[in-house]
C-alpha atoms as a PDB file:
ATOM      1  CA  UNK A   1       0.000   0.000   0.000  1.00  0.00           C
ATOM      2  CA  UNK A   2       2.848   2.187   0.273  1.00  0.00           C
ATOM      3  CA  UNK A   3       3.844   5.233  -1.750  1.00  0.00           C
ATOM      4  CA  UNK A   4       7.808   5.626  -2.392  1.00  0.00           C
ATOM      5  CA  UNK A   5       7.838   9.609  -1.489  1.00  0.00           C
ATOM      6  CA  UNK A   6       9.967  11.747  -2.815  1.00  0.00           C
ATOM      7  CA  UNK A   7      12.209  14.543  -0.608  1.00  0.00           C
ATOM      8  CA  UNK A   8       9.965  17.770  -0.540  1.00  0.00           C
ATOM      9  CA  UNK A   9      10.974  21.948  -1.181  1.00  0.00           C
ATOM     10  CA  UNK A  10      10.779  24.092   0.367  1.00  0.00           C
ATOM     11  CA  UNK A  11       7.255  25.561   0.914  1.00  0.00           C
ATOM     12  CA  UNK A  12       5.261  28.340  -0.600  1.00  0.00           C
ATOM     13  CA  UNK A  13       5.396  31.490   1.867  1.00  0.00           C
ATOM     14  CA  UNK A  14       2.034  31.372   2.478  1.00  0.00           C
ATOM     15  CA  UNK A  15       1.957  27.161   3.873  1.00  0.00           C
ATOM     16  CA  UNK A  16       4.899  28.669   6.403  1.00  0.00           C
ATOM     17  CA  UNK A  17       2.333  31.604   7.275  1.00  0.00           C
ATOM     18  CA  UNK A  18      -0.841  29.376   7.965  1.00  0.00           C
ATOM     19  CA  UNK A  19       1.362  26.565   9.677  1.00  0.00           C
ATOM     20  CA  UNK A  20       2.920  29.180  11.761  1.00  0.00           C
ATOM     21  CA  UNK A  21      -0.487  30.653  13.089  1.00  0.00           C
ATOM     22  CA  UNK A  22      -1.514  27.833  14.703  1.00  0.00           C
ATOM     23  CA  UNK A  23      -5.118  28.137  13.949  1.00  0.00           C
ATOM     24  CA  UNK A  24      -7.415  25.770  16.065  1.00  0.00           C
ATOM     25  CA  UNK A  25     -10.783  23.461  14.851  1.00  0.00           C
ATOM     26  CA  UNK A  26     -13.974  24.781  16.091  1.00  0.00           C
ATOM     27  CA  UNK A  27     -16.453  22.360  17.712  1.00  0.00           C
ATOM     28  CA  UNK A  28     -19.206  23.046  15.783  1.00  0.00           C
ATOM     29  CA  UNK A  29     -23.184  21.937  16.927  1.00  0.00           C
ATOM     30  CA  UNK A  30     -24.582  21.361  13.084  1.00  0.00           C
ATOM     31  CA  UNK A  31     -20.906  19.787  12.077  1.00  0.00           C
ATOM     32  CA  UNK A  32     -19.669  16.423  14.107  1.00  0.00           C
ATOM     33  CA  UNK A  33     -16.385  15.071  11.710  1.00  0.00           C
ATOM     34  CA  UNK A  34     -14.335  17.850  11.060  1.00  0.00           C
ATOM     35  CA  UNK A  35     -10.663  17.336  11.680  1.00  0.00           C
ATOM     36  CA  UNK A  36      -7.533  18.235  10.164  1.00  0.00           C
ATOM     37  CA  UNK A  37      -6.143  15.208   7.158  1.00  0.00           C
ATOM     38  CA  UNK A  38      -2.665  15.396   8.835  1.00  0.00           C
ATOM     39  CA  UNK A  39      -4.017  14.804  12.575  1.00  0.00           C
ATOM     40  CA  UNK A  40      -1.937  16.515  14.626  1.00  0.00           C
ATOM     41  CA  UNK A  41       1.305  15.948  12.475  1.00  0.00           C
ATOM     42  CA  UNK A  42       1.356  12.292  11.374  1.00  0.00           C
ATOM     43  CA  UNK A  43       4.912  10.872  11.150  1.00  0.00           C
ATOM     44  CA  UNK A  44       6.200   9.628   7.588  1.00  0.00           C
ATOM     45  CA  UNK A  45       8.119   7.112   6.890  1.00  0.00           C
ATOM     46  CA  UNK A  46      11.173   8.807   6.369  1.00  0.00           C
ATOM     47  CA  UNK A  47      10.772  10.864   9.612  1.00  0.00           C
ATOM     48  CA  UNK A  48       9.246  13.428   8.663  1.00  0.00           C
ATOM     49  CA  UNK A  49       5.579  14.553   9.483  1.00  0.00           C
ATOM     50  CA  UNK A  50       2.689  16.086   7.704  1.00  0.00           C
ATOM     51  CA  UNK A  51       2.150  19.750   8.077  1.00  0.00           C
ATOM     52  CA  UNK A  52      -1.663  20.495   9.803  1.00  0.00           C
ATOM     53  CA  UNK A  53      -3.643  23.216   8.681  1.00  0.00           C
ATOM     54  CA  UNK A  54      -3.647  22.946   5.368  1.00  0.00           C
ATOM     55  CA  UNK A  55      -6.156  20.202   4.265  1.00  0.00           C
ATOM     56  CA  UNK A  56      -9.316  19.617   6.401  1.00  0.00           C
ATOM     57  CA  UNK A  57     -11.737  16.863   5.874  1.00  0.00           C
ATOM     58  CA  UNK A  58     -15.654  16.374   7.582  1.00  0.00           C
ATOM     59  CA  UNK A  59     -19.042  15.496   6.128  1.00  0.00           C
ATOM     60  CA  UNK A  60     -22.005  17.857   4.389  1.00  0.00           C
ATOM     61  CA  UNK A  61     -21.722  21.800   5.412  1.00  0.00           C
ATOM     62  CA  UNK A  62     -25.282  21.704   6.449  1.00  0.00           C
ATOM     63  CA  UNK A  63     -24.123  24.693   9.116  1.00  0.00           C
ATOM     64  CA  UNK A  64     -26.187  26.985  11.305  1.00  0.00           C
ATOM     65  CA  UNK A  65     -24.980  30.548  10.912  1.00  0.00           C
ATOM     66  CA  UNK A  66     -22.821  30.519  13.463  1.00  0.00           C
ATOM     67  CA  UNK A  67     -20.866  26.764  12.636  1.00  0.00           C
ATOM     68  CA  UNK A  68     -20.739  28.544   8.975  1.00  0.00           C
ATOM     69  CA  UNK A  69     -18.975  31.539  10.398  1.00  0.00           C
ATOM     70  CA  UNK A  70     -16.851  29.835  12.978  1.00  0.00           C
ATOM     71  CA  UNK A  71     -15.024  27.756   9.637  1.00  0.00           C
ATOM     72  CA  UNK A  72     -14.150  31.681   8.359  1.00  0.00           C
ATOM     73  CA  UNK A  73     -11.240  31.272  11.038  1.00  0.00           C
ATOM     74  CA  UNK A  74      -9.658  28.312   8.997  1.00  0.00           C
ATOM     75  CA  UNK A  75      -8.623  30.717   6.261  1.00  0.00           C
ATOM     76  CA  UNK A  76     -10.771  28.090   3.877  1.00  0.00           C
ATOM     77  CA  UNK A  77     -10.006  29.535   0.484  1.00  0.00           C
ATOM     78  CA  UNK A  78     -11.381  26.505  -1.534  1.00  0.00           C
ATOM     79  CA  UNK A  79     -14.140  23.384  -0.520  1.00  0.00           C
ATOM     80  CA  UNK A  80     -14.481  20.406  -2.340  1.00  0.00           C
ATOM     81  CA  UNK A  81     -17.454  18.378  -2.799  1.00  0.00           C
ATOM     82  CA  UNK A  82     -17.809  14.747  -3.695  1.00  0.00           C
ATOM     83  CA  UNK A  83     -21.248  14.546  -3.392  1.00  0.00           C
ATOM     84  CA  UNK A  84     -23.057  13.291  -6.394  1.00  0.00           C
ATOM     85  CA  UNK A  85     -25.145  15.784  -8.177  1.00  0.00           C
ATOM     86  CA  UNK A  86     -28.611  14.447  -6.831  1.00  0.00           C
ATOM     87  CA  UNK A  87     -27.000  14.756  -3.361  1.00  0.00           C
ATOM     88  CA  UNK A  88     -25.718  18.417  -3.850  1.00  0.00           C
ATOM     89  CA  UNK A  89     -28.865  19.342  -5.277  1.00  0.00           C
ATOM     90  CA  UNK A  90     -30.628  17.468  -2.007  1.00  0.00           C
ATOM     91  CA  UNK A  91     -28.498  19.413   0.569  1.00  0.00           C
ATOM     92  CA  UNK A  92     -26.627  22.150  -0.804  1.00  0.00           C
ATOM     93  CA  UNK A  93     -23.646  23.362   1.367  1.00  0.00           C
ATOM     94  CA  UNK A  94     -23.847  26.775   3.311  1.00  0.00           C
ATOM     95  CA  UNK A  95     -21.908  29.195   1.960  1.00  0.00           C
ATOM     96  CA  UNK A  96     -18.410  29.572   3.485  1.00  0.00           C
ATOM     97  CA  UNK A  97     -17.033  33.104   3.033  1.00  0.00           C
ATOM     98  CA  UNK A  98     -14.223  33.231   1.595  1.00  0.00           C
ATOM     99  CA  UNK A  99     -13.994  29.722  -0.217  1.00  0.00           C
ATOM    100  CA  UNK A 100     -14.354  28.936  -3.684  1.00  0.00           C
ATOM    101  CA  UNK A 101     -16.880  26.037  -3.629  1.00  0.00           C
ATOM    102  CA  UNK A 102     -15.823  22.824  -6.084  1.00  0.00           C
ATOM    103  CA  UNK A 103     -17.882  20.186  -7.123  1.00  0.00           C
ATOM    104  CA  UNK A 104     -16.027  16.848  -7.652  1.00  0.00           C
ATOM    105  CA  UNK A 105     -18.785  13.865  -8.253  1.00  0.00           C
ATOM    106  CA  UNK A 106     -18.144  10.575  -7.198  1.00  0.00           C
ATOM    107  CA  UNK A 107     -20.597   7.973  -6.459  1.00  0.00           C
ATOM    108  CA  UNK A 108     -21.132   7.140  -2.945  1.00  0.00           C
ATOM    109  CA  UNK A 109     -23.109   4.346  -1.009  1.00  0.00           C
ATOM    110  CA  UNK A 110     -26.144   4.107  -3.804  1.00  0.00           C
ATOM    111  CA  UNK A 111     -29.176   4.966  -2.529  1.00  0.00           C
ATOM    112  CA  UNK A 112     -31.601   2.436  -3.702  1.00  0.00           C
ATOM    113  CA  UNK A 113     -29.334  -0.361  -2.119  1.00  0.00           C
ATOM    114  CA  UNK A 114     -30.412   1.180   1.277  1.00  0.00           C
ATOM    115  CA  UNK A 115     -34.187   0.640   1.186  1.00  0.00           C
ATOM    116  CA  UNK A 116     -33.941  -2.765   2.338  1.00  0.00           C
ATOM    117  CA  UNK A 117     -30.863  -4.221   3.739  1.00  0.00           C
ATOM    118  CA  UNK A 118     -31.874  -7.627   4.852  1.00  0.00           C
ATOM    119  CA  UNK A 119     -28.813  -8.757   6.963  1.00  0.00           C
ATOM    120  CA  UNK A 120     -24.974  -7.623   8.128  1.00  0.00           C
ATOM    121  CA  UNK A 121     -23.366  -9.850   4.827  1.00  0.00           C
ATOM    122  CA  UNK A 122     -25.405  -7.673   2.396  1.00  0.00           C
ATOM    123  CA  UNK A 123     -24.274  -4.450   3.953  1.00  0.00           C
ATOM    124  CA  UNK A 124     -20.915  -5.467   4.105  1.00  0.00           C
ATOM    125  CA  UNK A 125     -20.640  -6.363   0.353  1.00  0.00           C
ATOM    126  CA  UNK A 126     -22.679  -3.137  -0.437  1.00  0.00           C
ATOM    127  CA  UNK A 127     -19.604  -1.386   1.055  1.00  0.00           C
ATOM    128  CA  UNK A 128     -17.054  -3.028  -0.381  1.00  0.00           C
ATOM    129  CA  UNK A 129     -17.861  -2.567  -3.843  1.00  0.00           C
ATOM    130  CA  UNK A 130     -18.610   1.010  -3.052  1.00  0.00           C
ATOM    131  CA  UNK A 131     -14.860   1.228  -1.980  1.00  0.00           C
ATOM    132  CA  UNK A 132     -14.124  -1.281  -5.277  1.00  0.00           C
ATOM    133  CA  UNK A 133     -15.774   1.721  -7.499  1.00  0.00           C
ATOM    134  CA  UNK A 134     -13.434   4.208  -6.245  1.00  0.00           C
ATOM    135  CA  UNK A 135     -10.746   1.980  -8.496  1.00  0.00           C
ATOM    136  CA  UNK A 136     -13.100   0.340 -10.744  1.00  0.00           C
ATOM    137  CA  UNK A 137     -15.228   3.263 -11.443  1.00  0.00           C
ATOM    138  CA  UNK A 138     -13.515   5.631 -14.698  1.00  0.00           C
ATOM    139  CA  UNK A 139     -15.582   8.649 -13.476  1.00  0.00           C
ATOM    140  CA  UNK A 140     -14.723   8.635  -9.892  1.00  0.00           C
ATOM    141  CA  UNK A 141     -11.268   7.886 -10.878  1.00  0.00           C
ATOM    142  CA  UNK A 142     -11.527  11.259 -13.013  1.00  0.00           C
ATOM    143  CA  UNK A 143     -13.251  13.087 -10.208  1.00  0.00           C
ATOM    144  CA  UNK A 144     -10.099  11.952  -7.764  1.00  0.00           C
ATOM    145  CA  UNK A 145      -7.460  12.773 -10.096  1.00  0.00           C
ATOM    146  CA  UNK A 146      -9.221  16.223 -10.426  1.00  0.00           C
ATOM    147  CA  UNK A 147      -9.525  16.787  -6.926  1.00  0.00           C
ATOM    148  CA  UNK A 148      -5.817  15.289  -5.956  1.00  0.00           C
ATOM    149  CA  UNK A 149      -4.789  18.068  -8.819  1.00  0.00           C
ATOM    150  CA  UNK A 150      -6.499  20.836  -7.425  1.00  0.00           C
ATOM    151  CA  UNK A 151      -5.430  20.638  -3.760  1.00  0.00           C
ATOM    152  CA  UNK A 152      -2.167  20.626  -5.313  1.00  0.00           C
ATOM    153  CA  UNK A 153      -2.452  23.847  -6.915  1.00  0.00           C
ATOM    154  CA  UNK A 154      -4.704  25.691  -4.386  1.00  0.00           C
ATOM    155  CA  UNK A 155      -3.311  28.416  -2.417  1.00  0.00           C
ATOM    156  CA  UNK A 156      -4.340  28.638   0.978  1.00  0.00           C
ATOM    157  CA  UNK A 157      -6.314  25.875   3.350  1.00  0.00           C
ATOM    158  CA  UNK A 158      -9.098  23.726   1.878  1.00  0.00           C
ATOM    159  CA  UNK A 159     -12.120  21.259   3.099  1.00  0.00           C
ATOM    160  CA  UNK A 160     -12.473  17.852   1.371  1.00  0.00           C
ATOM    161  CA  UNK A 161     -16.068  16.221   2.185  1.00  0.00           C
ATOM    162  CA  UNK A 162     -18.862  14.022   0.743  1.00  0.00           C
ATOM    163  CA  UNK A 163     -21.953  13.485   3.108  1.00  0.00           C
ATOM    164  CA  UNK A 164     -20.890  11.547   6.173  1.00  0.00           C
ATOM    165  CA  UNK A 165     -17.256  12.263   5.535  1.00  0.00           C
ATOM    166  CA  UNK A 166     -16.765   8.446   5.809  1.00  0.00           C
ATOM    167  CA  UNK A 167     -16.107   6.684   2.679  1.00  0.00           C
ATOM    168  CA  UNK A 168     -15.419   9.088  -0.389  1.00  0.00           C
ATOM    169  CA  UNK A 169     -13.317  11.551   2.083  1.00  0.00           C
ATOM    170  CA  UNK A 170     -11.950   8.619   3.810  1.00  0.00           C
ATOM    171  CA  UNK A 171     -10.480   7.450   0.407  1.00  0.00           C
ATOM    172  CA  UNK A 172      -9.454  10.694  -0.888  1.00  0.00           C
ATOM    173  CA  UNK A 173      -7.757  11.260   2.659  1.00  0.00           C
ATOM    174  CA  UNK A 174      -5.606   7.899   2.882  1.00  0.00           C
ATOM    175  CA  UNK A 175      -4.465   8.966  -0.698  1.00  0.00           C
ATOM    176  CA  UNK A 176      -3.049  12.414   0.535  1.00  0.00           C
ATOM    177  CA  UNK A 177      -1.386  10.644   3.488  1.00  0.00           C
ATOM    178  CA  UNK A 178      -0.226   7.483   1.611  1.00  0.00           C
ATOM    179  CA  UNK A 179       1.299  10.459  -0.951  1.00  0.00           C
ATOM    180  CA  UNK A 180       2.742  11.782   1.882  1.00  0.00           C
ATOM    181  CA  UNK A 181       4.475   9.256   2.719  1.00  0.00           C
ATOM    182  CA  UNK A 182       2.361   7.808   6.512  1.00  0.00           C
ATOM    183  CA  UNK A 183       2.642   4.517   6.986  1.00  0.00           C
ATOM    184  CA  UNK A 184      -0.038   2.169   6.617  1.00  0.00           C
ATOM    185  CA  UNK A 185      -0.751   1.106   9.582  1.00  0.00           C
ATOM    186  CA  UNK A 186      -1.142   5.147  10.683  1.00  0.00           C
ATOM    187  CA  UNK A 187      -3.257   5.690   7.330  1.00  0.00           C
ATOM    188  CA  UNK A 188      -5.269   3.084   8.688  1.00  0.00           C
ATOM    189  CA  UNK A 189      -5.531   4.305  12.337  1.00  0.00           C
ATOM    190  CA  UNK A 190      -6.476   7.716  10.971  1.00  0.00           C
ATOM    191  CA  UNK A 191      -9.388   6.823   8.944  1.00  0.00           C
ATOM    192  CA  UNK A 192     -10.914   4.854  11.502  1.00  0.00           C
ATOM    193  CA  UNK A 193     -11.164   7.702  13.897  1.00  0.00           C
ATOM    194  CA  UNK A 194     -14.118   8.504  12.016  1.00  0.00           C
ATOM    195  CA  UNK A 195     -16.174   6.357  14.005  1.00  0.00           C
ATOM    196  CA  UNK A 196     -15.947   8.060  16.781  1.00  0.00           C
ATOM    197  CA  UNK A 197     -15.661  11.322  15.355  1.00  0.00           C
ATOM    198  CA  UNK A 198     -19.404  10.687  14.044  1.00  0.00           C
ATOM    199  CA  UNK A 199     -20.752   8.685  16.899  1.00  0.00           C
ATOM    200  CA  UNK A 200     -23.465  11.348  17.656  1.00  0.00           C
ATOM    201  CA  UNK A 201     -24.739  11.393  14.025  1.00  0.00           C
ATOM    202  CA  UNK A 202     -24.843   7.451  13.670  1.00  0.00           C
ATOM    203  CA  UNK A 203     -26.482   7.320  17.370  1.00  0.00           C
ATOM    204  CA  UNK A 204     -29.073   9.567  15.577  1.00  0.00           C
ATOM    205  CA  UNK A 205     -29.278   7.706  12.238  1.00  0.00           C
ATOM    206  CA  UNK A 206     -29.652   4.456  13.856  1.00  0.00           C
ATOM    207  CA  UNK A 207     -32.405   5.174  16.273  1.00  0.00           C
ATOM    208  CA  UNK A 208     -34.285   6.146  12.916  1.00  0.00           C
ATOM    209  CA  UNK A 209     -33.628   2.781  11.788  1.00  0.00           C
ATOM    210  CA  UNK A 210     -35.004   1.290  14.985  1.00  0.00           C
ATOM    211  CA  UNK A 211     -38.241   3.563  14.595  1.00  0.00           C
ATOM    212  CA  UNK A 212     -38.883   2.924  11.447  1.00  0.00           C
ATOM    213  CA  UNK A 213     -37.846  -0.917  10.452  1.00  0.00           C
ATOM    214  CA  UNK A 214     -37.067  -2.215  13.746  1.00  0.00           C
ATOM    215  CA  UNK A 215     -34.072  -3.354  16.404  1.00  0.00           C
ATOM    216  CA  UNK A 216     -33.415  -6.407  14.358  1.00  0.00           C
ATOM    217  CA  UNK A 217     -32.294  -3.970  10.976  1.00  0.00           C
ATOM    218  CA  UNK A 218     -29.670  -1.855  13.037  1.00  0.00           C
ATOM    219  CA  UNK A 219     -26.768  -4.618  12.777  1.00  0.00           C
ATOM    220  CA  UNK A 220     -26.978  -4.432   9.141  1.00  0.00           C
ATOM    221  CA  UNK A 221     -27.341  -0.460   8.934  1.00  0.00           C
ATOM    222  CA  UNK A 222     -25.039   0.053  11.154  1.00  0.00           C
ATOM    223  CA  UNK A 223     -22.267  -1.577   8.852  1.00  0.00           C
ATOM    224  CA  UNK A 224     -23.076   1.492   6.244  1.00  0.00           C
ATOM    225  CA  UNK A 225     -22.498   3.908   8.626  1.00  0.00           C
ATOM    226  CA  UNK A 226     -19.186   2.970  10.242  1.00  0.00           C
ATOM    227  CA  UNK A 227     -16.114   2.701   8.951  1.00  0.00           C
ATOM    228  CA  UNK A 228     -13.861  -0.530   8.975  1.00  0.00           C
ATOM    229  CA  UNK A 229     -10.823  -1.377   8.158  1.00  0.00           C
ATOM    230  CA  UNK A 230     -11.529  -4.197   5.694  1.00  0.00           C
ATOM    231  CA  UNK A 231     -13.607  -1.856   3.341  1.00  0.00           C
ATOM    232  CA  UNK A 232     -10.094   0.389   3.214  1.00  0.00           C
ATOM    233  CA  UNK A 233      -8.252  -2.789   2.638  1.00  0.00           C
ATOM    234  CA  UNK A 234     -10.552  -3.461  -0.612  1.00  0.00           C
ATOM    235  CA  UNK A 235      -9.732  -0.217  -2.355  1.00  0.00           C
ATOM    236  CA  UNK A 236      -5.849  -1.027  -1.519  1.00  0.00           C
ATOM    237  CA  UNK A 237      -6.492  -4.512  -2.892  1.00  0.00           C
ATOM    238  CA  UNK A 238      -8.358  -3.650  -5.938  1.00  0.00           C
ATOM    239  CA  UNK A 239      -5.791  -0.649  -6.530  1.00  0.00           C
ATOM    240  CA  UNK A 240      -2.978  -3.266  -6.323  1.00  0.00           C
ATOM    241  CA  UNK A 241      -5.181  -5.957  -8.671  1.00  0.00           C
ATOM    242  CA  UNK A 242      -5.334  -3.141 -11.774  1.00  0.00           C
ATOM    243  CA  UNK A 243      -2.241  -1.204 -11.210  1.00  0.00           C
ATOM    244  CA  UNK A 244       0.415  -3.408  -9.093  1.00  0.00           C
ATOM    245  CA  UNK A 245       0.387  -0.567  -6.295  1.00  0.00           C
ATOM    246  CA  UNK A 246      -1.024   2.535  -4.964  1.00  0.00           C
ATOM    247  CA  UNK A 247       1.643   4.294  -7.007  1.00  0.00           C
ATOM    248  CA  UNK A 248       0.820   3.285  -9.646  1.00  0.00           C
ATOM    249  CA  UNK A 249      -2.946   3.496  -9.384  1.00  0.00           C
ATOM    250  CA  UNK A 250      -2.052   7.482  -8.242  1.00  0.00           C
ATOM    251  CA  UNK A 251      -0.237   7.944 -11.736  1.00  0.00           C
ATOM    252  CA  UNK A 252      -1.940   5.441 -14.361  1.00  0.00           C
ATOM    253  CA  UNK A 253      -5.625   5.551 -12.808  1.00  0.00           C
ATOM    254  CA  UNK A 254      -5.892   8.799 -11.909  1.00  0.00           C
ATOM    255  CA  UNK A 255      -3.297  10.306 -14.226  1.00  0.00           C
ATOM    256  CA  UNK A 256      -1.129  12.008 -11.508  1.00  0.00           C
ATOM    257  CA  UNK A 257       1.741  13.380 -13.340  1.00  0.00           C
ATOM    258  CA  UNK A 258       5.330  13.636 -10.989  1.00  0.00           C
ATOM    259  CA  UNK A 259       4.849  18.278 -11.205  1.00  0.00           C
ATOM    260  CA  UNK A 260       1.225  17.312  -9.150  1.00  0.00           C
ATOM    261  CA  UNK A 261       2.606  14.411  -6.919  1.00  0.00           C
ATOM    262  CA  UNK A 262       5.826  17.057  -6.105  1.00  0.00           C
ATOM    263  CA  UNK A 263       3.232  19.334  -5.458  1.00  0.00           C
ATOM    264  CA  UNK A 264       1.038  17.575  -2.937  1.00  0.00           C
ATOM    265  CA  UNK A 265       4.311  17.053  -0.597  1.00  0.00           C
ATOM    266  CA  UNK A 266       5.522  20.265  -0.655  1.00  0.00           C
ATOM    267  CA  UNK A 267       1.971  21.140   0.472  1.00  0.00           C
ATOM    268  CA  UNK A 268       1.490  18.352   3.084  1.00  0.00           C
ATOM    269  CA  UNK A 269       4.739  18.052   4.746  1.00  0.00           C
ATOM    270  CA  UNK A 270       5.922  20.140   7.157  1.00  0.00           C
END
């Protein structure tokens, strides 16, 4: 799963400026999974660490004025959205001042599969061929490169999310660590602290469930709404099956060239 990284530049003046100002996460009421894609400095490989500040990650901006107002003090000069089109058009974001808004589609968890989930096994393999599409699929391939190329060439701090912030972030996450050069096992750790960073939300979600369909359908819903390590594990796997590694998924399936790859570390390491 690893990514050979190559020795970063020095930075653009205005990474050193943001990394320098130390700018804390709000908690926000309306907003339960924002956190920062390099934690609180992840470690590479080659002993090095990720710089924070600089790429952000949660779920749908559906913000109350003042959650919408509190993200003005991460500098956000561009947001990225992986919803799909129907789900944008569902739940458009609130308006972050100051950030460019950018819609990136990639298909998520499809909705008609949810209806009826009749047991844990069927949930599970709904998931892992959602993660299987994020290899598999040529438009969400397109819609990663894109957004891989963009944070790349974006000057200031930016928000990556999809709905829950789960699976399409999640993805799109491990790649900018994995390009980073984190280890795996760290990648890993990192994406699974979305669980708890979304407990409240799930709690919510899954008393729904219990209304509506019964105790006996939580088990299975609840596998949709967490995140686990084997559906991470698929997307590695399938990325290895078609392109013998991450790498080379990165560069022949989504088309990164070395200038954008370059670019990402001098961005994301500190």
């Amino acid at each position: 799963m690893a990514v050979n990284a190559a020795p970063s530049t020095r930075s653009a003046p205005w990474i050193d400026s943001v990394s320098s100002s130390l700018v804390s996460l709000p908690r926000l009421a309306s907003l339960d999974s924002l956190r920062d894609v390099a934690g609180d400095g992840h470690r590479t490989r080659d002993g090095g660490r990720m710089r924070p500040y600089v790429v952000y990650r949660s779920g749908e901006l559906q913000l109350d004025d003042d959650d919408a107002l509190a993200l003005v003090g991460l500098g956000l000069t561009a947001v990225h959205d992986l919803r799909t089109a129907e789900e944008v058009a569902a739940h458009p974001d609130a308006v972050v001042p100051g950030a460019t808004w950018r819609h990136l589609d990639i298909a998520g968890i499809p909705m008609d599969d949810l209806i009826d989930l009749p047991d844990e096994a069927t949930a599970i393999a709904l998931m892992e061929r959602v993660y299987r599409s994020f290899v598999d699929d040529p438009a969400s391939r397109r819609s990663l490169g894109a957004l891989l190329t963009r944070i790349s060439e974006e000057r200031g701090p930016q928000l990556v999310h999809c709905t829950t912030g789960k699976d399409r972030t999640g993805w799109a996450a491990a790649l900018l660590q994995a390009v980073a050069g984190v280890p795996d096992e760290v990648v890993v750790e990192d994406y699974l602290l979305t669980n708890a960073c979304t407990r409240t939300s799930r709690d919510r979600y899954l008393t729904m469930v219990e209304t509506a369909l019964g105790a006996e359908s939580v088990p299975a819903y609840e596998r949709v709404l967490v995140a686990d390590e084997s559906y991470l594990l698929t997307a590695y796997d399938a990325a290895d099956s078609a392109y013998g590694s991450l790498e080379g998924y990165l560069v022949d399936g989504l088309g990164l060239t070395e200038e954008v790859l370059a670019r990402l570390r001098v961005l994301l390491l500190g």
